[in-house]
Protein backbone atom coordinates (compact mmCIF):
# COMPACT_ATOMS: atom_id res chain seq x y z
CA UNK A 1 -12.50 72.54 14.37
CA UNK A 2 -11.60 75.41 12.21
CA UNK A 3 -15.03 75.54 10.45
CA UNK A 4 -16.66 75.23 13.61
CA UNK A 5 -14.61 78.35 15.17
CA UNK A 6 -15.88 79.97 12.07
CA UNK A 7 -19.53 79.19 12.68
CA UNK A 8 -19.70 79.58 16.44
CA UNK A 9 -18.44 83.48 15.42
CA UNK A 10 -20.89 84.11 13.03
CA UNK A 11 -23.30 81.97 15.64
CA UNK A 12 -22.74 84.02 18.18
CA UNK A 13 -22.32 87.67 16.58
CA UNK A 14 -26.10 86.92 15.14
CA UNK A 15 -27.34 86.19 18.46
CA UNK A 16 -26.34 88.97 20.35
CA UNK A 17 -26.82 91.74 17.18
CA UNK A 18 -30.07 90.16 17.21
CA UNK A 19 -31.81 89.58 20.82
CA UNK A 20 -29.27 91.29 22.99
CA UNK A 21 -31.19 94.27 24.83
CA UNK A 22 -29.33 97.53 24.13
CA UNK A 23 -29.38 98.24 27.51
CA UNK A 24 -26.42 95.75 27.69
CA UNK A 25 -23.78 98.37 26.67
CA UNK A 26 -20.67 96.67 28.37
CA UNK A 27 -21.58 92.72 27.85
CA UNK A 28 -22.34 92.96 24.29
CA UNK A 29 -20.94 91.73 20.81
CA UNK A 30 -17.58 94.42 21.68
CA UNK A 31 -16.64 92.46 24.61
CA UNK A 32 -17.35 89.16 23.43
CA UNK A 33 -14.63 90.22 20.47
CA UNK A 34 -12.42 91.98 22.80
CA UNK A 35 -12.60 88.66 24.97
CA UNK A 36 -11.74 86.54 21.37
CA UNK A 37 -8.91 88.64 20.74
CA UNK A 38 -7.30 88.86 23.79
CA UNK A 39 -7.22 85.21 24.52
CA UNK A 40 -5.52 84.27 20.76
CA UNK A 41 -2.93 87.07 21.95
CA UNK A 42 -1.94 84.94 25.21
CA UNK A 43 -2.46 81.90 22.89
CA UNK A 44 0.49 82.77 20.69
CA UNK A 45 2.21 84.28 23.36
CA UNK A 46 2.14 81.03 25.21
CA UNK A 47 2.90 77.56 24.92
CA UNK A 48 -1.23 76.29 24.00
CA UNK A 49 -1.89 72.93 22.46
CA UNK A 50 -3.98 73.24 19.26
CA UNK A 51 -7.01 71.58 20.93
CA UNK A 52 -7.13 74.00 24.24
CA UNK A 53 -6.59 76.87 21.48
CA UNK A 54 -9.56 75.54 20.29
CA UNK A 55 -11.51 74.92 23.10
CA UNK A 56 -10.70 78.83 24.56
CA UNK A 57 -11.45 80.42 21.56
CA UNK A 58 -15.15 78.78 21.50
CA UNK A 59 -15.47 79.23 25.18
CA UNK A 60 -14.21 82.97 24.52
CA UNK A 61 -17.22 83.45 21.80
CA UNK A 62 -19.97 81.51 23.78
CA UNK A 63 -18.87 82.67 27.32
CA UNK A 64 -21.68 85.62 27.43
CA UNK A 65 -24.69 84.59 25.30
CA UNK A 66 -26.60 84.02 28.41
CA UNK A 67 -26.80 87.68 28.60
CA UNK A 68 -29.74 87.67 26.10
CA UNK A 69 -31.63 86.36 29.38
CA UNK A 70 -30.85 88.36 31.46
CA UNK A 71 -27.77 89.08 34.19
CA UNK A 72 -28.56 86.95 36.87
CA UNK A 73 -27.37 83.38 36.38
CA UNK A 74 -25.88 84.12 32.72
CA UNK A 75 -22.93 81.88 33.20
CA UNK A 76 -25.37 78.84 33.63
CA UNK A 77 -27.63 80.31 30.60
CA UNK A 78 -24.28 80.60 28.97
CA UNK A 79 -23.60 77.07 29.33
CA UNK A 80 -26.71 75.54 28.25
CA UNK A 81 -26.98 77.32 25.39
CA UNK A 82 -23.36 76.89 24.11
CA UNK A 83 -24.11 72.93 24.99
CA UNK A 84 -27.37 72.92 22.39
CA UNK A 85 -25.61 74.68 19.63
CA UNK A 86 -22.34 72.78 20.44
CA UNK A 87 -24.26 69.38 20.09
CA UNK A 88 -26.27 70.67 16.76
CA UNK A 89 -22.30 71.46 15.51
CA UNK A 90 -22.06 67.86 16.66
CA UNK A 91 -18.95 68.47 18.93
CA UNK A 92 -17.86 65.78 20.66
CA UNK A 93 -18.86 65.14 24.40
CA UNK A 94 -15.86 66.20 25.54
CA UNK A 95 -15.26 68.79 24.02
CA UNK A 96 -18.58 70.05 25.03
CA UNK A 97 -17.67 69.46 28.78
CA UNK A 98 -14.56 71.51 28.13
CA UNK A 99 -15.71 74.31 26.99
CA UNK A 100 -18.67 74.24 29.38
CA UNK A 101 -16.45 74.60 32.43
CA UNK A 102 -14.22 77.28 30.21
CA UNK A 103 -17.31 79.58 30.43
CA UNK A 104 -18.05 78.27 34.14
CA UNK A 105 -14.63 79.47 34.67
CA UNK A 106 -15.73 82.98 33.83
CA UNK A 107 -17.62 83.34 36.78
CA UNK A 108 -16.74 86.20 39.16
CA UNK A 109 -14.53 85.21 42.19
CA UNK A 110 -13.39 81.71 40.72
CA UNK A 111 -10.04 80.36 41.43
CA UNK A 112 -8.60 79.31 37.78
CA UNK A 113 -7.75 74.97 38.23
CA UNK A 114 -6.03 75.15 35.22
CA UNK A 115 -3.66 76.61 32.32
CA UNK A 116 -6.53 76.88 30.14
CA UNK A 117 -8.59 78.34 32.56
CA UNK A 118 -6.58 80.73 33.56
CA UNK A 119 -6.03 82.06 29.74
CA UNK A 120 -10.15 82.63 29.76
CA UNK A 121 -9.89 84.36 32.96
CA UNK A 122 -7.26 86.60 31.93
CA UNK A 123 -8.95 87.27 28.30
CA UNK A 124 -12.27 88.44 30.13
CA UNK A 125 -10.19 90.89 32.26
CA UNK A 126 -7.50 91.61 30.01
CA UNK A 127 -9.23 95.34 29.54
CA UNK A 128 -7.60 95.98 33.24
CA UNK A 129 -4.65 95.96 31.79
CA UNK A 130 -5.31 98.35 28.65
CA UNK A 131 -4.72 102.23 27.76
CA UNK A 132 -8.59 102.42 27.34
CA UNK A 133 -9.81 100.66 30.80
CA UNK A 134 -11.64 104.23 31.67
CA UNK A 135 -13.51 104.09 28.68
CA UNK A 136 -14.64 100.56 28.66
CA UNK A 137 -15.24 100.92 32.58
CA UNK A 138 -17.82 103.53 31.82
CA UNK A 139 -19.67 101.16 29.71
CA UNK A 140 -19.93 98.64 32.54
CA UNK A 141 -21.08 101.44 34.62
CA UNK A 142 -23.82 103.02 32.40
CA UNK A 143 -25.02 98.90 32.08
CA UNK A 144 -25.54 98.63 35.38
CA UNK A 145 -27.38 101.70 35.63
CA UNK A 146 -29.73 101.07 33.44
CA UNK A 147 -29.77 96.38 33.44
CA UNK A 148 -29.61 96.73 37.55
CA UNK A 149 -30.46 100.10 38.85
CA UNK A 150 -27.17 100.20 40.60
CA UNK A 151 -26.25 104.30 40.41
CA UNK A 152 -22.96 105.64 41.91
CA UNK A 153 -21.53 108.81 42.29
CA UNK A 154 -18.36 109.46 40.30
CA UNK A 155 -16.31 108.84 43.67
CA UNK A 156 -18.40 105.44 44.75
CA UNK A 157 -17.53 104.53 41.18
CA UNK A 158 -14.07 104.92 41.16
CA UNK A 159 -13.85 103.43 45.07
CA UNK A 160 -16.04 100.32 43.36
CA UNK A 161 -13.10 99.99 40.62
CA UNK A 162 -10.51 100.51 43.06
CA UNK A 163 -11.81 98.07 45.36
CA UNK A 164 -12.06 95.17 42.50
CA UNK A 165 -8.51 95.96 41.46
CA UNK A 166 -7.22 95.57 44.31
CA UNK A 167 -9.13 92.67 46.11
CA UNK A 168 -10.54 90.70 43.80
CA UNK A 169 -8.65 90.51 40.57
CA UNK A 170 -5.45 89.32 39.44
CA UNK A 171 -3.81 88.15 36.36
CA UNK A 172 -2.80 84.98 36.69
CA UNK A 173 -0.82 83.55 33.05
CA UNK A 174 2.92 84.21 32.58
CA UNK A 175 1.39 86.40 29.50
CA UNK A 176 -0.80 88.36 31.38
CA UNK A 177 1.91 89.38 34.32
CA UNK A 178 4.51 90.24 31.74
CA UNK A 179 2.50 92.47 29.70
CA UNK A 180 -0.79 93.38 30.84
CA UNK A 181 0.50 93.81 34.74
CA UNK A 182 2.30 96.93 34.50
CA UNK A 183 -0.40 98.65 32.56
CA UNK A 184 -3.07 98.00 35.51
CA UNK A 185 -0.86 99.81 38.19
CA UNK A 186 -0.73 102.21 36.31
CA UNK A 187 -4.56 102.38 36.20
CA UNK A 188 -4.35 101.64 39.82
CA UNK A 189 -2.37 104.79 40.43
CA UNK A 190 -4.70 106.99 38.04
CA UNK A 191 -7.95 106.15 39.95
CA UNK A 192 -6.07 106.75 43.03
CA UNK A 193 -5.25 110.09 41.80
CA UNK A 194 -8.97 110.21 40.16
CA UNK A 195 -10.39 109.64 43.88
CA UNK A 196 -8.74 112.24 45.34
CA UNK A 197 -9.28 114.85 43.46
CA UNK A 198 -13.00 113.77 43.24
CA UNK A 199 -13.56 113.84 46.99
CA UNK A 200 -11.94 116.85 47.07
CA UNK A 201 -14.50 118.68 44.82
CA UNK A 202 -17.33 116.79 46.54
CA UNK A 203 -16.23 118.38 49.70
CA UNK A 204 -16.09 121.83 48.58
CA UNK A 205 -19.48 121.41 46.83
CA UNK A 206 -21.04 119.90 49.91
CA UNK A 207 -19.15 123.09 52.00
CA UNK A 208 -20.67 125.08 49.11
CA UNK A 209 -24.53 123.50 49.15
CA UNK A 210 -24.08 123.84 53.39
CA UNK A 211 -22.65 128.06 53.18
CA UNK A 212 -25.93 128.57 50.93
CA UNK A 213 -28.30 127.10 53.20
CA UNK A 214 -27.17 129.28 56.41
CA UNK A 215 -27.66 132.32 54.45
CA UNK A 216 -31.04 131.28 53.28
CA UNK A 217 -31.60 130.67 56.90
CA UNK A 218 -30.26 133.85 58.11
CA UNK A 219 -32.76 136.00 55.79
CA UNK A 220 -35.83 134.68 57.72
């Protein structure tokens, strides 16, 4: 399954370099290899047969191809395209059905059922838990901009990160907690510090824009 790891890579780097819209400047060929790499970290941090290695590290490189059609229902795109190339690569049946629900299992607001899929889920988020999470959050923002015409303020933003942090995410392999965990509160406790000092300036440039209007007032 080596080879086959090997072609699914340069599979899958093709694809996106290739018919990816560059409007996609978050789910791109960079996160698909950030996604790659951080699941073989937790791999050989944890205790992972050779055949869910396997199976991960496909579903890591094929979890986001769907993305070349578009945002809405990618995970399903994702999953029937990874099944024709998989079958072409003839890949067993079952493995095919693995890594099928490995990319289902990437699917915002699912409840990992098992080891495996909890190493995906923790691989696609593992950027929570990284020195550069601002930078790579910025990308995500700027894509949704311009893939979904969804704009925010800088304080909306930072409320929309604060709010997935802490509602909707966790980290949920032994790998993840132990060395991933501690960086996110720490990113927790910057964009609480980020928030503050944005609302702050939004209030004295809304004091500001209101002071300039009642003199403009006051001259007629």
């Amino acid at each position: 399954m080596k080879d086959l790891i090997i072609e699914t890579e340069k599979y899958v780097s093709q694809l996106l370099k290739n018919k990816l819209p560059h409007t996609f400047l978050y789910h791109n060929l960079n996160h698909t290899q950030r996604v790659v790499k951080s699941a073989k970290e937790i791999i050989e941090g944890q205790s992972v047969s050779k055949t869910d290695a396997n199976h991960i590290i496909l579903a890591a490189w094929l979890h986001d191809i769907g993305h070349i059609n578009g945002c809405e229902g990618h995970e399903d795109s994702s999953v029937e395209m990874a099944s024709t190339y998989l079958m072409q690569q003839n890949a067993s049946s079952k493995s095919i059905e693995v890594i099928s629900q490995l990319i289902r299992a990437t699917r915002m607001g699912y409840e990992p059922q098992n080891d495996i899929e909890k190493i995906i889920r923790d691989a696609d988020s593992a950027h929570f838990g990284s020195k550069n999470y601002t930078e790579i959050s910025e990308l995500l923002r700027a894509e949704w901009e311009t893939v979904m015409n969804k704009n925010y303020t800088d304080s909306e933003w930072t409320q929309e990160n604060l709010t997935f942090f802490t509602k909707h995410h966790q980290f949920y392999t032994d790998y993840a907690l132990e060395n991933w965990q501690k960086r996110k509160d720490k990113n927790i406790s910057a964009l609480l510090k980020t928030l503050k000092r944005q609302k702050l300036e939004e209030k004295k440039e809304k004091t500001k824009a209101e002071e300039f209007t009642l003199k403009k007032t006051a001259k007629f």
